[in-house]
PDB file of N, CA and C in Angstrom:
ATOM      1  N   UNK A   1      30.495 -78.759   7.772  1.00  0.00           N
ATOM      2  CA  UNK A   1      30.621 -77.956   8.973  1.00  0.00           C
ATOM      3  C   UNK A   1      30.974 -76.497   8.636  1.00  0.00           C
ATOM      4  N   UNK A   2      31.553 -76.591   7.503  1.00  0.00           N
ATOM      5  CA  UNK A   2      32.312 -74.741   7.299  1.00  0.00           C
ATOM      6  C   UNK A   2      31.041 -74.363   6.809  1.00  0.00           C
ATOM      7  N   UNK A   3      29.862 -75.127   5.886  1.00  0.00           N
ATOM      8  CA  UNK A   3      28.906 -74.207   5.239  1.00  0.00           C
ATOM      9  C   UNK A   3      28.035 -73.742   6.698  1.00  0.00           C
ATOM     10  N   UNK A   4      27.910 -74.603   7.393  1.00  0.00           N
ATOM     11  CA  UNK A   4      27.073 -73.966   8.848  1.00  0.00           C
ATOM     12  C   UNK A   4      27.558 -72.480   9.196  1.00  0.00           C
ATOM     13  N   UNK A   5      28.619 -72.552   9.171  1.00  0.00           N
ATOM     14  CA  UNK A   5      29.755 -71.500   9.829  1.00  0.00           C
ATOM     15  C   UNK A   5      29.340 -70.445   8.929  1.00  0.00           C
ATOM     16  N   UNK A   6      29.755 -70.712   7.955  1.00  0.00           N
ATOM     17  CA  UNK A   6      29.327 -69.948   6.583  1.00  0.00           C
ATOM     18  C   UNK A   6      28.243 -68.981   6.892  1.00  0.00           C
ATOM     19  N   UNK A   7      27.206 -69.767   7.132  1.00  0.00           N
ATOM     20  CA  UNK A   7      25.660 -69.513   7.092  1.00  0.00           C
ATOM     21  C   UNK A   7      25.084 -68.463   8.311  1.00  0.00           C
ATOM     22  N   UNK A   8      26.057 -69.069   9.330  1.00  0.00           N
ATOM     23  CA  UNK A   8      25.978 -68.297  11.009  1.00  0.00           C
ATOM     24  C   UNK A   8      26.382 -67.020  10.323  1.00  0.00           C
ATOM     25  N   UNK A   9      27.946 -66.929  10.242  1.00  0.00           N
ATOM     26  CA  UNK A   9      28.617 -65.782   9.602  1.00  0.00           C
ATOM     27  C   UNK A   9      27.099 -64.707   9.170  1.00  0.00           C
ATOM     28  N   UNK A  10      26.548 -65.463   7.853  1.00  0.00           N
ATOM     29  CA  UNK A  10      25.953 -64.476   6.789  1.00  0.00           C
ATOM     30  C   UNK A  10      24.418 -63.869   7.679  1.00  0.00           C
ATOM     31  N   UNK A  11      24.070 -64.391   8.955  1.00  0.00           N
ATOM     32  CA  UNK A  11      23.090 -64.478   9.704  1.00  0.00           C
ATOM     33  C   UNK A  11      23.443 -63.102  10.587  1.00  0.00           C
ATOM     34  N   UNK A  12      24.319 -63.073  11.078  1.00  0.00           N
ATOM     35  CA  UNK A  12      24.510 -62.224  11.666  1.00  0.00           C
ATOM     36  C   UNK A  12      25.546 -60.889  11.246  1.00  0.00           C
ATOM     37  N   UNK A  13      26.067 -61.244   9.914  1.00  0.00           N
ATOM     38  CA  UNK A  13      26.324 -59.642   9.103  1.00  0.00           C
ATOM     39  C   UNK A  13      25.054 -59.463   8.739  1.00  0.00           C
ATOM     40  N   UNK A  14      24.038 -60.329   8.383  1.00  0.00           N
ATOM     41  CA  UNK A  14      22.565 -59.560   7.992  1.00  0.00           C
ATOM     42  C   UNK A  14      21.849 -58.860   9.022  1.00  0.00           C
ATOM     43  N   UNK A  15      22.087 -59.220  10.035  1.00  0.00           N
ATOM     44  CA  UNK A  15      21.948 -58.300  11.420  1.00  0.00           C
ATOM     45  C   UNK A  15      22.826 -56.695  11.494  1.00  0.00           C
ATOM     46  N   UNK A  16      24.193 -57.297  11.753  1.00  0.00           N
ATOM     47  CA  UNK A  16      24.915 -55.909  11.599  1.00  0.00           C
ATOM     48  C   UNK A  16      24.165 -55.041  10.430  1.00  0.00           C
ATOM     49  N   UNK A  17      23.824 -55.824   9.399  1.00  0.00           N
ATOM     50  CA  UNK A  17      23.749 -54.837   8.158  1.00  0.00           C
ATOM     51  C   UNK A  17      22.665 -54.250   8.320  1.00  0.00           C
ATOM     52  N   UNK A  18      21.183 -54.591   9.006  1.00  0.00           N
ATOM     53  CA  UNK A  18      19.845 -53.894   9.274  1.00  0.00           C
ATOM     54  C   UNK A  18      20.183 -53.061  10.544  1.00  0.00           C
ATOM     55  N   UNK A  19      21.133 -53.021  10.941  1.00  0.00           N
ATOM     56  CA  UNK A  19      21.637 -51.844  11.909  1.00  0.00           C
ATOM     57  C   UNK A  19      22.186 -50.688  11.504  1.00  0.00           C
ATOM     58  N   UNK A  20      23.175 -51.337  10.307  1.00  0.00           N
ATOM     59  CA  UNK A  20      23.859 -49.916   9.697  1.00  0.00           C
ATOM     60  C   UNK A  20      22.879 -49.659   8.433  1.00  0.00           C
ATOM     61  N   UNK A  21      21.398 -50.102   8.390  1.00  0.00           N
ATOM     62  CA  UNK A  21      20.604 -49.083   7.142  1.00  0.00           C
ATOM     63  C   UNK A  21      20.134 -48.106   7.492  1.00  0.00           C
ATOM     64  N   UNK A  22      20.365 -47.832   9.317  1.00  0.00           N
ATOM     65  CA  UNK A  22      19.891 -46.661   9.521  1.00  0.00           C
ATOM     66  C   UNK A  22      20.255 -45.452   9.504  1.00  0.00           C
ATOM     67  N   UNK A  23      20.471 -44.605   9.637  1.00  0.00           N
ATOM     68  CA  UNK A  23      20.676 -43.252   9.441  1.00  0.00           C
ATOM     69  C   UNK A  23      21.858 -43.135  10.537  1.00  0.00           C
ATOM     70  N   UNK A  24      23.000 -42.699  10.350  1.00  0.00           N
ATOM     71  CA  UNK A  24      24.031 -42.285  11.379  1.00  0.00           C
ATOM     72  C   UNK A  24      24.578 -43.715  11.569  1.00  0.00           C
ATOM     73  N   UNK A  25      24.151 -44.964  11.414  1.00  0.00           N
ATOM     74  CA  UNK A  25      24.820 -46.257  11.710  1.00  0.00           C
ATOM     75  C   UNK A  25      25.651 -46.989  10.887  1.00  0.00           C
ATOM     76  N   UNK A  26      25.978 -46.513   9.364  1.00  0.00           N
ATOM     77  CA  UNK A  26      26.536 -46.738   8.450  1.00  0.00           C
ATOM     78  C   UNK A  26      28.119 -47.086   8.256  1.00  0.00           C
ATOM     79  N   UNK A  27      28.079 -46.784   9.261  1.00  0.00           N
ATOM     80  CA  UNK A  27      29.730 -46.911   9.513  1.00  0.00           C
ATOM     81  C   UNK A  27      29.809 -48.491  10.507  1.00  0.00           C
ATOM     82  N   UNK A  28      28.997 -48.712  10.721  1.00  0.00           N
ATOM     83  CA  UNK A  28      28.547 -50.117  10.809  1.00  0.00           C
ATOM     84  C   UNK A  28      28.671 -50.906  10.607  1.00  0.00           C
ATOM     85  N   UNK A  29      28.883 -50.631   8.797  1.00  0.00           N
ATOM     86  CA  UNK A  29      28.737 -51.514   7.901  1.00  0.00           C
ATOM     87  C   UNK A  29      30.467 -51.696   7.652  1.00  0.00           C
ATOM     88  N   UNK A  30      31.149 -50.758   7.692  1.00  0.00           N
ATOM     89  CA  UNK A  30      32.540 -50.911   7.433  1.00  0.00           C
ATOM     90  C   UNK A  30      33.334 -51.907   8.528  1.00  0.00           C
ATOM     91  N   UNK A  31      33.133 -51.749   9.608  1.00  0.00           N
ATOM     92  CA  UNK A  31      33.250 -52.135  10.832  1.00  0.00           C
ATOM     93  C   UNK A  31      32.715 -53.445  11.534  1.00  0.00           C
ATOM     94  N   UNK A  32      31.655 -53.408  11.502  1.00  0.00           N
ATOM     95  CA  UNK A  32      30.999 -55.318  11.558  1.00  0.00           C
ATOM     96  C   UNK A  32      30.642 -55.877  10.417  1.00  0.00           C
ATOM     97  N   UNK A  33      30.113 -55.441   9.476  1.00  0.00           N
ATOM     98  CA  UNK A  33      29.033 -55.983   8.563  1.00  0.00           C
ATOM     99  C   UNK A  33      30.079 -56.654   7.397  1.00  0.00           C
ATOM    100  N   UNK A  34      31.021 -56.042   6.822  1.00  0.00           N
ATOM    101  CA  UNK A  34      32.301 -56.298   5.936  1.00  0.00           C
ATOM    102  C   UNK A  34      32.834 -56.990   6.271  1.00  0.00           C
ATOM    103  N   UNK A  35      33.342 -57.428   7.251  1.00  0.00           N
ATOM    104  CA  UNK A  35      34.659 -58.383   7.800  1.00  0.00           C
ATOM    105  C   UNK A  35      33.543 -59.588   8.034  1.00  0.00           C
ATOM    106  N   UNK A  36      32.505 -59.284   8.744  1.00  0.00           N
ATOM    107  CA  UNK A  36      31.773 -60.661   8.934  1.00  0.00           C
ATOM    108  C   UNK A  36      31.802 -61.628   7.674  1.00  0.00           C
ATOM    109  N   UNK A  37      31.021 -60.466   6.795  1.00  0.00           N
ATOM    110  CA  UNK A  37      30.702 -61.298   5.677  1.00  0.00           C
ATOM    111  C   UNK A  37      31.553 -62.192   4.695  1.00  0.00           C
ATOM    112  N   UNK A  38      33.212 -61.125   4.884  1.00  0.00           N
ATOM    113  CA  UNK A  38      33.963 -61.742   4.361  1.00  0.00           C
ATOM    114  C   UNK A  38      34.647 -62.989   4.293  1.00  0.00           C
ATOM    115  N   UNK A  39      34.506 -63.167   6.081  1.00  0.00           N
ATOM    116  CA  UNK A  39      34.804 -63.949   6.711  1.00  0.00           C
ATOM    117  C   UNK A  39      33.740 -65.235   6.480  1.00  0.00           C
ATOM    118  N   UNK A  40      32.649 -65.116   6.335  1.00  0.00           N
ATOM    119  CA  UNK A  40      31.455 -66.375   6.036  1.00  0.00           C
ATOM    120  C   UNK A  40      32.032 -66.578   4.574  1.00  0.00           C
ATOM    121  N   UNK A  41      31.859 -65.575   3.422  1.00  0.00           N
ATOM    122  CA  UNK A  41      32.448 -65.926   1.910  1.00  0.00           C
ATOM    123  C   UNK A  41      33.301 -66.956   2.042  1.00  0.00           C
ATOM    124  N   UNK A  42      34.790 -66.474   3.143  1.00  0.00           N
ATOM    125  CA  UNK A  42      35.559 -67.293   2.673  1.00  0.00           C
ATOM    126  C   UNK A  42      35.548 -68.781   3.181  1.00  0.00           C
ATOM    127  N   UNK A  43      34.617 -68.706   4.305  1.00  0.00           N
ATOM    128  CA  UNK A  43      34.454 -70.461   4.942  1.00  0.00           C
ATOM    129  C   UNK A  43      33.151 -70.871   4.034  1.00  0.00           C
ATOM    130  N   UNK A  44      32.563 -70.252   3.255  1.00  0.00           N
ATOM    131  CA  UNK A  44      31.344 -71.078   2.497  1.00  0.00           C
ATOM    132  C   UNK A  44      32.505 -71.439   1.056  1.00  0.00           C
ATOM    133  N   UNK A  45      33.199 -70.836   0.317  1.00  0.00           N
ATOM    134  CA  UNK A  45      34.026 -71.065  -0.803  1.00  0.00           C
ATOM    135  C   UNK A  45      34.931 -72.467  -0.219  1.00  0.00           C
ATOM    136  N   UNK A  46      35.219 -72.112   1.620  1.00  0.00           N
ATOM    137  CA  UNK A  46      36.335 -73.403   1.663  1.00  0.00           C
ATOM    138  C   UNK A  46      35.181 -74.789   1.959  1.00  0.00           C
ATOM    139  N   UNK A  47      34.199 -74.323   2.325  1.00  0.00           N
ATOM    140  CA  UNK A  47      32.952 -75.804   2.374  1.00  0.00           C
ATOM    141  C   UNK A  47      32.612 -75.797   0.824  1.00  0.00           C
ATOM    142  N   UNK A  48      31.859 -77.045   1.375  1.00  0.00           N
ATOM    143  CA  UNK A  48      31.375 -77.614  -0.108  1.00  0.00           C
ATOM    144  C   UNK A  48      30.027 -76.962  -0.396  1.00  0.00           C
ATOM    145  N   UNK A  49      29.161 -76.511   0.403  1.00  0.00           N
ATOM    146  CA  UNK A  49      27.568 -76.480  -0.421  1.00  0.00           C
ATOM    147  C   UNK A  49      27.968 -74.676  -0.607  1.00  0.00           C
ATOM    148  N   UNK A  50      26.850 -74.010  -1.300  1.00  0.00           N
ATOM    149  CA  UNK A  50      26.785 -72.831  -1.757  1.00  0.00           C
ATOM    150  C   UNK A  50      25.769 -71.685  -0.726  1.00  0.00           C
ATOM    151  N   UNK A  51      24.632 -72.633  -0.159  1.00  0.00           N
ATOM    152  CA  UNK A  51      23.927 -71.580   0.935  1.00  0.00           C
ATOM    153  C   UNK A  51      25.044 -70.395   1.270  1.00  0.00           C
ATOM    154  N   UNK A  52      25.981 -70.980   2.065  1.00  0.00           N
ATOM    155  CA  UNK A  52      26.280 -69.875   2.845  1.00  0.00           C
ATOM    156  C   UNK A  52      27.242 -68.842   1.913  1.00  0.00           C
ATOM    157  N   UNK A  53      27.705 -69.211   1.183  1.00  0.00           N
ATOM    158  CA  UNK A  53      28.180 -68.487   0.225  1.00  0.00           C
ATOM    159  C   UNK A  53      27.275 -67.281  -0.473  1.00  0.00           C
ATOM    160  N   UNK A  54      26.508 -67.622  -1.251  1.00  0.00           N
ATOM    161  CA  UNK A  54      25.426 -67.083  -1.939  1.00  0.00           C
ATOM    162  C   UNK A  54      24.934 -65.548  -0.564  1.00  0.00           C
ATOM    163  N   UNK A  55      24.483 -66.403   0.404  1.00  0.00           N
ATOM    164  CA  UNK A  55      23.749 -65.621   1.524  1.00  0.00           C
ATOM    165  C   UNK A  55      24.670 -64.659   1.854  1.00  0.00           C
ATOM    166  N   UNK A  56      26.407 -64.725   2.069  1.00  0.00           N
ATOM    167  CA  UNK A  56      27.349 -63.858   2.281  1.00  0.00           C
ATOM    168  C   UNK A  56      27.038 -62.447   1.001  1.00  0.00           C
ATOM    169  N   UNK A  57      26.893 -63.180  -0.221  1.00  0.00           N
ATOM    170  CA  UNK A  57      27.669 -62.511  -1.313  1.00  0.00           C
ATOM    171  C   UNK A  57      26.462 -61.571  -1.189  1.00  0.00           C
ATOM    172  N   UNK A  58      25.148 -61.833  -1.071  1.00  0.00           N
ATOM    173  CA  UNK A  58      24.113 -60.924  -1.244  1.00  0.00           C
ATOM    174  C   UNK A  58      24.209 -59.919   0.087  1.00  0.00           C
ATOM    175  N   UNK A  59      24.653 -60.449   1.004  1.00  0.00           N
ATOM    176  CA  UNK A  59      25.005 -59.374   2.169  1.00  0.00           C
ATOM    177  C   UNK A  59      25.883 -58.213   2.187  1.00  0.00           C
ATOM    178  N   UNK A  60      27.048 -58.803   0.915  1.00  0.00           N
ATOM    179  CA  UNK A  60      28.068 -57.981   1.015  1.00  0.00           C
ATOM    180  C   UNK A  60      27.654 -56.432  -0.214  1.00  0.00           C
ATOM    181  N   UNK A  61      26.668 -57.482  -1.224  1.00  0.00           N
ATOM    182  CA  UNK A  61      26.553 -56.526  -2.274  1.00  0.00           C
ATOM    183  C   UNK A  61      25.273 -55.718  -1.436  1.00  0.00           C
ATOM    184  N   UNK A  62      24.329 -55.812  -0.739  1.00  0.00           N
ATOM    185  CA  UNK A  62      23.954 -55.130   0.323  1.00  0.00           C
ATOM    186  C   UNK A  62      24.163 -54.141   1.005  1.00  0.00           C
ATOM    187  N   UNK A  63      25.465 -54.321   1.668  1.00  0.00           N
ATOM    188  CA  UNK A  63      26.330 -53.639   2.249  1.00  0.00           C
ATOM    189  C   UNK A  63      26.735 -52.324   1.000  1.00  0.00           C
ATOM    190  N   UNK A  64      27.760 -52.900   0.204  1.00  0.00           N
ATOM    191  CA  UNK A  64      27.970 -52.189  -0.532  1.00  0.00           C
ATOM    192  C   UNK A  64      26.948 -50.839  -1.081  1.00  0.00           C
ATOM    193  N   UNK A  65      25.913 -51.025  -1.586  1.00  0.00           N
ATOM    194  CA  UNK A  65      25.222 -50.189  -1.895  1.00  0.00           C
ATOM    195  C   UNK A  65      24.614 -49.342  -0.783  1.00  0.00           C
ATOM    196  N   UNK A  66      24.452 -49.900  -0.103  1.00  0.00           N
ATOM    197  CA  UNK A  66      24.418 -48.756   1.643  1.00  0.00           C
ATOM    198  C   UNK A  66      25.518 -47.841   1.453  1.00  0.00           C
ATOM    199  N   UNK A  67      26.920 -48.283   1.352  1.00  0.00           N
ATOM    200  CA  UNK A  67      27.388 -47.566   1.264  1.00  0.00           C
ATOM    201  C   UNK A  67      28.298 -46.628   0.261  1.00  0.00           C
ATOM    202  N   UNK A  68      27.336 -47.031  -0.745  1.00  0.00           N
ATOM    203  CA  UNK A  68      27.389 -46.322  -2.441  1.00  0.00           C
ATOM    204  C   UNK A  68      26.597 -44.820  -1.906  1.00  0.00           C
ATOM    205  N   UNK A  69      25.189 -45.551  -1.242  1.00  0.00           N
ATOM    206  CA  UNK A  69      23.984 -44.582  -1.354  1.00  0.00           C
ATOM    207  C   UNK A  69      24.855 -43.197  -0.069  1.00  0.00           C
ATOM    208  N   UNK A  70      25.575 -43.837   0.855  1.00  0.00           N
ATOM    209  CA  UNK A  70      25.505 -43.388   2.051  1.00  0.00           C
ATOM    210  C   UNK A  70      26.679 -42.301   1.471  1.00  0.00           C
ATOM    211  N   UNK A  71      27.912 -42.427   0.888  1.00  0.00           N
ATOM    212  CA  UNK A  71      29.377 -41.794   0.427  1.00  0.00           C
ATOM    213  C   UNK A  71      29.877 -42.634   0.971  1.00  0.00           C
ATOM    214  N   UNK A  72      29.936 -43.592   1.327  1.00  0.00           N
ATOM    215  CA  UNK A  72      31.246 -44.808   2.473  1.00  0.00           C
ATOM    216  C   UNK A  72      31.998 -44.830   1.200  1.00  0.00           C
ATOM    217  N   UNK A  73      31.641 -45.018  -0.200  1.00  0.00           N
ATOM    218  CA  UNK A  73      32.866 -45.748  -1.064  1.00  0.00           C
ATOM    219  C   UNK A  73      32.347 -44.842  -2.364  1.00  0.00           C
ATOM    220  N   UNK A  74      32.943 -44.941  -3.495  1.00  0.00           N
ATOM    221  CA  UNK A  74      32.832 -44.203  -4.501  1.00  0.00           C
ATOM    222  C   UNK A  74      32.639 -45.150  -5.437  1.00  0.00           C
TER     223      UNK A  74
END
């Protein structure tokens, strides 16, 4: 049940996150897209299968580089 959760989670920071690739929406990503994902990481690590895990982690490193490219983080 947590990997479902997991999976929802990583479904819809991948949403937030094709919102904040746009131009001026980047802050987006700090704000929905981060906490979501974190939040799926940590219910796919407390379930047993890896989908939703995996799907978080690529969202987050996603994220991240949005906001490498954007100045959000250094």
């Amino acid at each position: 049940m947590l990997n479902v959760l997991s999976i929802v989670a990583g479904v819809v920071a991948g949403l937030f996150l094709l919102l904040g690739i746009l131009p001026f929406f980047g802050w987006l990503n700090w704000i929905l897209t981060v906490p979501t994902a974190l939040l799926g990481l940590v219910l796919g690590l407390i379930g047993r299968g890896r989908a939703g895990t995996v799907l978080n982690v690529v969202v987050l490193l996603l994220a991240g580089l949005r906001l490498m490219l954007g100045g959000g983080i250094f």
